[in-house]
N, C-alpha and C. Protein backbone atom coordinates (compact mmCIF):
# COMPACT_ATOMS: atom_id res chain seq x y z
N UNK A 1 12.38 17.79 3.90
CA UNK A 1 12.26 16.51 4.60
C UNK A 1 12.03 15.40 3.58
N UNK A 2 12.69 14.09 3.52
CA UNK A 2 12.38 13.25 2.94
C UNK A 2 11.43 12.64 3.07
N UNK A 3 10.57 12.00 1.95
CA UNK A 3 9.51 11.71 1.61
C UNK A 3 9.71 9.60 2.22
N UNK A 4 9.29 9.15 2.76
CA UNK A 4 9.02 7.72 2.85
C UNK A 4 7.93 7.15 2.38
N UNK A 5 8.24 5.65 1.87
CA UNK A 5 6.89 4.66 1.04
C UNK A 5 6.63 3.76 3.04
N UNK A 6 5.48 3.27 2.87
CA UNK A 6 5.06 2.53 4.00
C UNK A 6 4.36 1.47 3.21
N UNK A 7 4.24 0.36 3.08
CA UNK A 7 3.54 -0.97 2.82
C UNK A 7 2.79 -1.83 3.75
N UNK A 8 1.37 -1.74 3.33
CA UNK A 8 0.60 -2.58 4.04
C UNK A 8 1.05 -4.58 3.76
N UNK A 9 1.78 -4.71 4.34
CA UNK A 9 2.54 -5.64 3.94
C UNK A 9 1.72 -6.93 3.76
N UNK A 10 1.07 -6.98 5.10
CA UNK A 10 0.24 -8.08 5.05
C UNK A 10 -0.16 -8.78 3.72
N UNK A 11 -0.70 -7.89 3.20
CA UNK A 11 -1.75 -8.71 1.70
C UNK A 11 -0.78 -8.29 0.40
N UNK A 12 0.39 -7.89 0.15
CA UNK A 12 1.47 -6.87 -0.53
C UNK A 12 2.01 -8.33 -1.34
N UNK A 13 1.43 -8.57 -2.89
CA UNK A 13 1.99 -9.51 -3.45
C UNK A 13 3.86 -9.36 -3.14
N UNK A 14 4.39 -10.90 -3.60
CA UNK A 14 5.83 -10.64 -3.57
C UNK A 14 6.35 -9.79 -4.57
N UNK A 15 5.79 -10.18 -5.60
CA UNK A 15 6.25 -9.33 -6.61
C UNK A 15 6.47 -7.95 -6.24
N UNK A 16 5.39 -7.27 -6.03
CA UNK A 16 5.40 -5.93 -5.49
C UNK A 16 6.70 -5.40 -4.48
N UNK A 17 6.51 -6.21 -3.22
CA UNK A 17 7.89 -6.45 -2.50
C UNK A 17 9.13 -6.20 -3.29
N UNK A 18 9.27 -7.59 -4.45
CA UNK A 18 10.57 -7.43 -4.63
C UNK A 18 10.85 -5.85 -5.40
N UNK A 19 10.25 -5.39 -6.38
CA UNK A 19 9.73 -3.87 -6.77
C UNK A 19 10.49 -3.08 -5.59
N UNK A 20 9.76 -3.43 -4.86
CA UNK A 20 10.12 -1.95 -3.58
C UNK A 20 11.73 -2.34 -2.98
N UNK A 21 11.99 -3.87 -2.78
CA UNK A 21 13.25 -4.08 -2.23
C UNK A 21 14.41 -3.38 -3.34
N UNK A 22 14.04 -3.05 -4.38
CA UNK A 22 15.38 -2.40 -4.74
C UNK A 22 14.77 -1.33 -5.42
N UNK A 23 14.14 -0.60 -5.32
CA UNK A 23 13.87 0.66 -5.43
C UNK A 23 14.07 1.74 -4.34
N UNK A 24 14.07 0.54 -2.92
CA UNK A 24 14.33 1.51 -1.74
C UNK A 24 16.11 2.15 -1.88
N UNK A 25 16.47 0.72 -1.58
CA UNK A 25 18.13 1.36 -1.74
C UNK A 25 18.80 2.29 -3.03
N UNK A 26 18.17 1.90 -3.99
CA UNK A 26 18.26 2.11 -5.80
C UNK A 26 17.92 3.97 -5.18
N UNK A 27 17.07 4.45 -4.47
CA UNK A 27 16.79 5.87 -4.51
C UNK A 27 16.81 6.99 -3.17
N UNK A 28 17.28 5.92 -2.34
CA UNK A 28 17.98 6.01 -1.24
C UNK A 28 16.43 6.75 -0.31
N UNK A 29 15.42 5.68 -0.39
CA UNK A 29 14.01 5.74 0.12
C UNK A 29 13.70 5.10 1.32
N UNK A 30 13.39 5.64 2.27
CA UNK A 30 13.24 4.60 3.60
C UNK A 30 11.70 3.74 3.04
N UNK A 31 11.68 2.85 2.94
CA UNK A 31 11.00 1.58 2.82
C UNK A 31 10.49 1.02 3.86
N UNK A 32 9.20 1.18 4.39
CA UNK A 32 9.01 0.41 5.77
C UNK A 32 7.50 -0.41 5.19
N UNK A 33 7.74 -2.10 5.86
CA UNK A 33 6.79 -2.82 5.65
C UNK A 33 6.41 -3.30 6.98
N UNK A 34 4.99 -2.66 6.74
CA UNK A 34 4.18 -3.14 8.59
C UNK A 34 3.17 -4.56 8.32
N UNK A 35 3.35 -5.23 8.80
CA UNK A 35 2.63 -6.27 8.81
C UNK A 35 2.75 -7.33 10.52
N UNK A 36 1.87 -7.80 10.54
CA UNK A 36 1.47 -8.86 11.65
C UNK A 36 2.04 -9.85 12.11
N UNK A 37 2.85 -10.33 11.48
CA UNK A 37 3.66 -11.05 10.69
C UNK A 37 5.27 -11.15 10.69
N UNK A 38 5.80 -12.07 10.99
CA UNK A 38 7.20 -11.49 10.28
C UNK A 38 7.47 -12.26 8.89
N UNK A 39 8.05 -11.02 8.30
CA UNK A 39 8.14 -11.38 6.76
C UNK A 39 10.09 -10.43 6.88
N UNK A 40 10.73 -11.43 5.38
CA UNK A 40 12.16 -11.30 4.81
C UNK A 40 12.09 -9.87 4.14
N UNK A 41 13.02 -8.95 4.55
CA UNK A 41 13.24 -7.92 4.20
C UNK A 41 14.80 -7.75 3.88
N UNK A 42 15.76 -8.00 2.80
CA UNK A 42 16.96 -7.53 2.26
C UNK A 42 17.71 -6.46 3.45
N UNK A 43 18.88 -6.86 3.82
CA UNK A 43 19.62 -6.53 4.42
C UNK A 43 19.97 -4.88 3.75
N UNK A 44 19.56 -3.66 4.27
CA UNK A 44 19.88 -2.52 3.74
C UNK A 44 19.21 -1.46 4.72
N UNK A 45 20.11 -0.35 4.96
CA UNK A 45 19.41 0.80 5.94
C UNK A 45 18.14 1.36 5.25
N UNK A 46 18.12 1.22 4.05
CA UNK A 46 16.81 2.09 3.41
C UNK A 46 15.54 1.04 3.12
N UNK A 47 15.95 -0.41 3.72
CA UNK A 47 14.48 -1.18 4.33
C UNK A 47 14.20 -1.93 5.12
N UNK A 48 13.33 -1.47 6.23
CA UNK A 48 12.85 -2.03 7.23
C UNK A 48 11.40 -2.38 7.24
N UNK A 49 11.14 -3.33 8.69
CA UNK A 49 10.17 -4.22 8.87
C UNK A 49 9.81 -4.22 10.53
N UNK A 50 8.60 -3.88 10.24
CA UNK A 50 8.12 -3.21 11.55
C UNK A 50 6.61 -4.33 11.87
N UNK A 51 7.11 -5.02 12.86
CA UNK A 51 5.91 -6.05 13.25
C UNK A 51 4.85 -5.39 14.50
N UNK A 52 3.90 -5.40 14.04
CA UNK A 52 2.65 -5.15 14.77
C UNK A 52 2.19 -6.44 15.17
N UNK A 53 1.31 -6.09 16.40
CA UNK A 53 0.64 -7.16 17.04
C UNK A 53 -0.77 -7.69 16.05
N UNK A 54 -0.94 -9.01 16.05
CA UNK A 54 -2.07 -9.54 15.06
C UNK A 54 -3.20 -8.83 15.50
N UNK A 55 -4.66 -8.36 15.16
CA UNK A 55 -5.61 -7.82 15.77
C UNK A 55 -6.04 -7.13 14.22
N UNK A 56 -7.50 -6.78 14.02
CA UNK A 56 -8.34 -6.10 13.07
C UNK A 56 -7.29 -5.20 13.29
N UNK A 57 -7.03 -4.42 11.79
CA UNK A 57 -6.74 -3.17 11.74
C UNK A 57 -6.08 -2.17 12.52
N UNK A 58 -4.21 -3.49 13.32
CA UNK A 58 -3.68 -2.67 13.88
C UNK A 58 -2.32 -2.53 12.74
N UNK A 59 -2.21 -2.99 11.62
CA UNK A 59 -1.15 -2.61 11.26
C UNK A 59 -1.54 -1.31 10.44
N UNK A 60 -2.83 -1.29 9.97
CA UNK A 60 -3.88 0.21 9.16
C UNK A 60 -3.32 1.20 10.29
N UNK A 61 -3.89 0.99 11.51
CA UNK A 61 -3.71 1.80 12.79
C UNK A 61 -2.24 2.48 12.33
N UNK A 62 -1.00 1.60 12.61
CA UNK A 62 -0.14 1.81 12.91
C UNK A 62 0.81 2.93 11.56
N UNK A 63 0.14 2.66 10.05
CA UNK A 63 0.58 2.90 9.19
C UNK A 63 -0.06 4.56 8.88
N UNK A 64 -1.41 4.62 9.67
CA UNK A 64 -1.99 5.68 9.75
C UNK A 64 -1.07 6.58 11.12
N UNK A 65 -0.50 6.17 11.93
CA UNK A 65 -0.07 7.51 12.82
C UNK A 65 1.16 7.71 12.39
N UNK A 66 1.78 6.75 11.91
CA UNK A 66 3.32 7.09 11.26
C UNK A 66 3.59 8.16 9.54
N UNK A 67 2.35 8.08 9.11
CA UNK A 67 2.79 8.12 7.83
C UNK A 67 2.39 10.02 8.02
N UNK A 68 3.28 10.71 7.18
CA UNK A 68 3.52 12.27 6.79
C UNK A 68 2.99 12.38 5.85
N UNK A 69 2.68 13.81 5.47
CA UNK A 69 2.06 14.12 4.07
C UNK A 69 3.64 14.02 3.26
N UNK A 70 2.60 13.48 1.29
CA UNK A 70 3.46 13.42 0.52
C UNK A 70 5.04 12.39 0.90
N UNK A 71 4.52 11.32 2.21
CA UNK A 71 4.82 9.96 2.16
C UNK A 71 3.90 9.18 1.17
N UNK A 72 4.07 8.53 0.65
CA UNK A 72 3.61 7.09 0.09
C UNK A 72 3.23 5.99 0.39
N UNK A 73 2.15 5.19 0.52
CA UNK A 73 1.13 4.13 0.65
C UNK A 73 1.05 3.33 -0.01
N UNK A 74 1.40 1.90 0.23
CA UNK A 74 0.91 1.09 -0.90
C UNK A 74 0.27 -0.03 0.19
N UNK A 75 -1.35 -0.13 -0.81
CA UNK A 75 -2.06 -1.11 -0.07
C UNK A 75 -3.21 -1.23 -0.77
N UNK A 76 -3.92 -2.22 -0.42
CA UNK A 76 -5.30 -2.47 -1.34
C UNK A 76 -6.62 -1.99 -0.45
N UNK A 77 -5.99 -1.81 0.41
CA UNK A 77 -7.05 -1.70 1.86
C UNK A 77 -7.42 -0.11 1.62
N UNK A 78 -8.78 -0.34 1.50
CA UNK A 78 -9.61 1.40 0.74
C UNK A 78 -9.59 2.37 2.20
N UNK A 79 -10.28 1.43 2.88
CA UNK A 79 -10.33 2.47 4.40
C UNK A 79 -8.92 2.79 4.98
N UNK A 80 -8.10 2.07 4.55
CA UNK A 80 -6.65 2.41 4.81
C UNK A 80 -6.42 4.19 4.29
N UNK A 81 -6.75 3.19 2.87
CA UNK A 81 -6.21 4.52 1.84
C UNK A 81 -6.84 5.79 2.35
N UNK A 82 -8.50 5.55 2.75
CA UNK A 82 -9.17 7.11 2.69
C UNK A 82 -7.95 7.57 3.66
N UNK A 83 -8.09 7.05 4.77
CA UNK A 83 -7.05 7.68 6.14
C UNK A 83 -5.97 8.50 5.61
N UNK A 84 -5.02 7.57 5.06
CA UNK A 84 -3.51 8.60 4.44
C UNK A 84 -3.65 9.81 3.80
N UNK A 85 -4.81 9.25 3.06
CA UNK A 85 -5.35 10.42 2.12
C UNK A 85 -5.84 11.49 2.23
N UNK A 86 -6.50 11.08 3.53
CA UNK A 86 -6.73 12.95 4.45
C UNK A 86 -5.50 13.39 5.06
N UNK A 87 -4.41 12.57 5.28
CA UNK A 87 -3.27 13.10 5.94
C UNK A 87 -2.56 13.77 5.07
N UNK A 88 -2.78 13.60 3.54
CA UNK A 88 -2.48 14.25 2.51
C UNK A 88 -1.44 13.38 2.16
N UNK A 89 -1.32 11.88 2.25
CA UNK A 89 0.36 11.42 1.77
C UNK A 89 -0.83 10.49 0.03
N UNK A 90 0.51 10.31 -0.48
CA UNK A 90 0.14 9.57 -1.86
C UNK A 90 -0.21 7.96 -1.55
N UNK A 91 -1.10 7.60 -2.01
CA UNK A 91 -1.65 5.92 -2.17
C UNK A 91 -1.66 5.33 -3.85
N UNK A 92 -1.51 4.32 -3.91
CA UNK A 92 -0.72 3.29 -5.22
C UNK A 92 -1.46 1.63 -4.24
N UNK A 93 -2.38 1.22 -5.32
CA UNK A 93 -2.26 -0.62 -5.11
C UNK A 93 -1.48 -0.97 -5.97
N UNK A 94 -1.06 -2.35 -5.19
CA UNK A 94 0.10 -3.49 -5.65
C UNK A 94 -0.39 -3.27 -7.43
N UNK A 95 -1.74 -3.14 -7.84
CA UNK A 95 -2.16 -3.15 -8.99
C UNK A 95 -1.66 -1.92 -10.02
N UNK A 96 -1.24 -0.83 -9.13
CA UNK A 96 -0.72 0.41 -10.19
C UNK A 96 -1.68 1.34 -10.06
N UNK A 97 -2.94 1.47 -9.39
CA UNK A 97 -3.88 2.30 -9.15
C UNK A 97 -3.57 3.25 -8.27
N UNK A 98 -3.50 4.78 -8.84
CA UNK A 98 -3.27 5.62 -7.65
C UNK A 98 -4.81 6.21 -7.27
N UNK A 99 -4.67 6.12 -5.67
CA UNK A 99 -6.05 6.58 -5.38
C UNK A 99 -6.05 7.68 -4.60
N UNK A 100 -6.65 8.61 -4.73
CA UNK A 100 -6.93 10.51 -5.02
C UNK A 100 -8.28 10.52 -3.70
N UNK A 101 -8.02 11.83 -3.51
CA UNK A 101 -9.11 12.58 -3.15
C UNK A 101 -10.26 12.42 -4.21
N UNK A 102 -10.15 12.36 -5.21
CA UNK A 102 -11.28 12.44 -6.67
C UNK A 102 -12.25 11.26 -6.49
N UNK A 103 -11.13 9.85 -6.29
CA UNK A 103 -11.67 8.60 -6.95
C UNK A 103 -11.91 7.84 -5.18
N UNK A 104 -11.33 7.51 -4.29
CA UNK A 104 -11.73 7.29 -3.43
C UNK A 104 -13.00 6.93 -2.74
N UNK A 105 -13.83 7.94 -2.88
CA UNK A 105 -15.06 8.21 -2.26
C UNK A 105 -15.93 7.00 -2.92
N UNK A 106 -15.82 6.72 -4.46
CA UNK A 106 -16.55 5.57 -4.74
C UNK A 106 -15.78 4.50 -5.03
N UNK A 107 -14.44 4.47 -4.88
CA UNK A 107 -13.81 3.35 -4.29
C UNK A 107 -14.86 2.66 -3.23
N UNK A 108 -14.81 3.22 -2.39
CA UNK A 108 -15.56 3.17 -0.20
C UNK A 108 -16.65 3.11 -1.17
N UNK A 109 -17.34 3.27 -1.81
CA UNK A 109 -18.93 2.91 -2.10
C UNK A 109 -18.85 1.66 -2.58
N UNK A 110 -18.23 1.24 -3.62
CA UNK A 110 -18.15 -0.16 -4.34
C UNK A 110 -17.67 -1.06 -3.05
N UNK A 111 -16.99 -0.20 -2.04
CA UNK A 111 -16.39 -1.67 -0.90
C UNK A 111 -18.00 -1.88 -0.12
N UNK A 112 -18.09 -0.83 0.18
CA UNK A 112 -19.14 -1.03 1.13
C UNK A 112 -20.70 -1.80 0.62
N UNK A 113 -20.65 -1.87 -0.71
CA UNK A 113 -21.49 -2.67 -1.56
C UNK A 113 -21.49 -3.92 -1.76
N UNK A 114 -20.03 -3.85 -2.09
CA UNK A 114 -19.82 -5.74 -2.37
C UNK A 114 -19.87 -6.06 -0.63
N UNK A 115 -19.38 -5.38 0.36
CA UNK A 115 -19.61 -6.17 1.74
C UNK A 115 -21.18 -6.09 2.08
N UNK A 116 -21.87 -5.42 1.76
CA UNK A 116 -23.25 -6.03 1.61
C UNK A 116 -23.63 -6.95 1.30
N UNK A 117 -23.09 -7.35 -0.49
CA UNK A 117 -23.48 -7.92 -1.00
C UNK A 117 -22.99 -9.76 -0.19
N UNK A 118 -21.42 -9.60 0.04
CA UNK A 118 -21.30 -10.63 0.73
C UNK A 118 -22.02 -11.15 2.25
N UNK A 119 -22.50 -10.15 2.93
CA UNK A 119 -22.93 -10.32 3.74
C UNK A 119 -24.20 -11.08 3.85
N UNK A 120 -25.35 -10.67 2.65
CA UNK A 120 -26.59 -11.29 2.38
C UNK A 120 -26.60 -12.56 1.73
N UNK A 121 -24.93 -12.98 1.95
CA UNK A 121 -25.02 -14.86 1.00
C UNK A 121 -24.97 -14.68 -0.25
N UNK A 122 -24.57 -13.40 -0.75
CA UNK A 122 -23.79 -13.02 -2.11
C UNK A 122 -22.31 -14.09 -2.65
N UNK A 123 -22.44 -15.15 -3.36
CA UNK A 123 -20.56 -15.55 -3.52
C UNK A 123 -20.03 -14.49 -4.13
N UNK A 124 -18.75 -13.79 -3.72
CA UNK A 124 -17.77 -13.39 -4.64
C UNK A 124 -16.49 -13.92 -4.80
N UNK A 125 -15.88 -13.29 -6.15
CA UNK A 125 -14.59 -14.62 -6.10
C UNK A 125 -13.71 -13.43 -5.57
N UNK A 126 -12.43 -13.81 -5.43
CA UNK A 126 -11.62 -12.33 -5.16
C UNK A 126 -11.15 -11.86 -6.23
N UNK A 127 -9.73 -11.40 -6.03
CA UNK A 127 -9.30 -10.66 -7.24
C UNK A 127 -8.80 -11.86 -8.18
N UNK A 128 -8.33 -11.80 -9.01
CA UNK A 128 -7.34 -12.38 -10.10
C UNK A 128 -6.10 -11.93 -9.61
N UNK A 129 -4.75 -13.23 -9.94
CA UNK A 129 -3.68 -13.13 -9.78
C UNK A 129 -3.43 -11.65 -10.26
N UNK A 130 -2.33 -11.11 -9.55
CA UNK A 130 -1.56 -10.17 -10.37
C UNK A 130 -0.92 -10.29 -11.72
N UNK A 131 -1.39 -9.25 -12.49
CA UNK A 131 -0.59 -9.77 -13.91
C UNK A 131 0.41 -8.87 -14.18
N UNK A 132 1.37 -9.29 -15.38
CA UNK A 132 2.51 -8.53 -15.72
C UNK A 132 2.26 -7.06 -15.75
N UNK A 133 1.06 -6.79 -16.45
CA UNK A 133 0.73 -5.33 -16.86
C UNK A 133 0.24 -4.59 -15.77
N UNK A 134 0.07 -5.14 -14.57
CA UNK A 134 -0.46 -4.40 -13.42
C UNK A 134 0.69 -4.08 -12.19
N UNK A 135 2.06 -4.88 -12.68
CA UNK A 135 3.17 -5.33 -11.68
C UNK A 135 3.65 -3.82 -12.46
N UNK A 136 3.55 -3.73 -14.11
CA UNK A 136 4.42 -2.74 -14.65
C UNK A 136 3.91 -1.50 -14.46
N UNK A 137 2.52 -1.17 -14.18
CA UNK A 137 1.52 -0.28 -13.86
C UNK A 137 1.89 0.47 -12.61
N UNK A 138 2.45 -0.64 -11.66
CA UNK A 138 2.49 -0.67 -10.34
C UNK A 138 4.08 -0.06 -10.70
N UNK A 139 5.26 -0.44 -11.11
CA UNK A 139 6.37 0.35 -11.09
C UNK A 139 6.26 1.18 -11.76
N UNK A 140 5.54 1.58 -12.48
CA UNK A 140 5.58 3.32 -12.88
C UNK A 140 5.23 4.01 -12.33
N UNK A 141 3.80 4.06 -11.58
CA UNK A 141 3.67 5.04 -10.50
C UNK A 141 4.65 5.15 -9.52
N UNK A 142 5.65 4.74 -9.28
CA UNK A 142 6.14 4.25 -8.11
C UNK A 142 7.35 5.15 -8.93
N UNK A 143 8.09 4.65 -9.97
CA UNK A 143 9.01 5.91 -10.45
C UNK A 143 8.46 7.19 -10.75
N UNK A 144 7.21 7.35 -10.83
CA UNK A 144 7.21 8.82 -10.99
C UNK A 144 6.91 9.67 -9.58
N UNK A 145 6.35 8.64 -8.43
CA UNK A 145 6.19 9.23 -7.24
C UNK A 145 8.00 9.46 -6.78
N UNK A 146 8.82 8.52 -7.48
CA UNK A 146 9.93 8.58 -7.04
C UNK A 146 10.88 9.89 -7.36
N UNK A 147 10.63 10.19 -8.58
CA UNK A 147 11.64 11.27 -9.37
C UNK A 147 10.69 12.63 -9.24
N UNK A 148 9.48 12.71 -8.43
CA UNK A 148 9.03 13.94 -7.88
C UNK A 148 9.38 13.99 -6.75
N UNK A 149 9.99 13.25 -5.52
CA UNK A 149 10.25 13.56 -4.44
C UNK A 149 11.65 14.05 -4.57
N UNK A 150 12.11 13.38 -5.53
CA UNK A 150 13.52 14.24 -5.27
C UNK A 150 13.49 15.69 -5.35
């Protein structure tokens, strides 16, 4: 059975996007981006765009009942990730980070910390732009998740 990538599209720099828009057809990968939203997806059978209704955590929802083991995840969203990750499929942020059964668990600790921390009138800033070395980080995992599914 073929292996599919799913994208938490919503928060999914463009860059990243454009990455996946020709890697889908380039490896003949079904490509599906769920988001709230409608967002431009390249005219091609191997990528589609699947709009969910706006609401907390229905496109997570939606990316969690669709996705198979040893499908692919890309998203920044940790509680996303744990989910797939018990379903057994692979997770990758826009950043190039693949996140495991191993590393996860204190992934969800550091989230659940800093949302403390924001919660008690903590400022935090967010992330930093995406940089070149994290876009290139981000297509390598992505070719090597690619040339093991074949």
């Amino acid at each position: 059975m073929a292996v599919s990538i799913w994208v938490d599209a919503d928060a999914c720099p463009v860059a990243i996007k454009e990455i996946l828009f020709k890697a889908g057809p380039r490896t003949k990968t079904m490509v599906t981006f769920v988001a709230n939203h409608g967002i431009r997806v390249p005219p091609s059978p191997w990528l589609t765009r699947l709009q969910v209704e706006k609401g907390f955590d229905i496109a997570d929802n939606e990316i969690v009942q669709r996705v198979s083991s040893g499908d692919l995840v890309v998203t920044s969203d940790i509680p996303l990730a744990d989910e797939v990750i018990s379903k057994q499929a692979c997770v990758v942020t826009p950043r190039g980070e693949e996140l495991t059964r191993e590393n996860i668990r204190s992934r969800l600790n550091i989230r659940d910390f800093m949302d403390t921390m924001r919660a008690s009138g903590v400022q935090t800033s967010g992330p930093p732009p995406l940089s070149q070395r994290e876009r290139q980080a981000f297509a390598n995992v992505l070719d090597r998740f690619l040339a093991s599914a074949r």
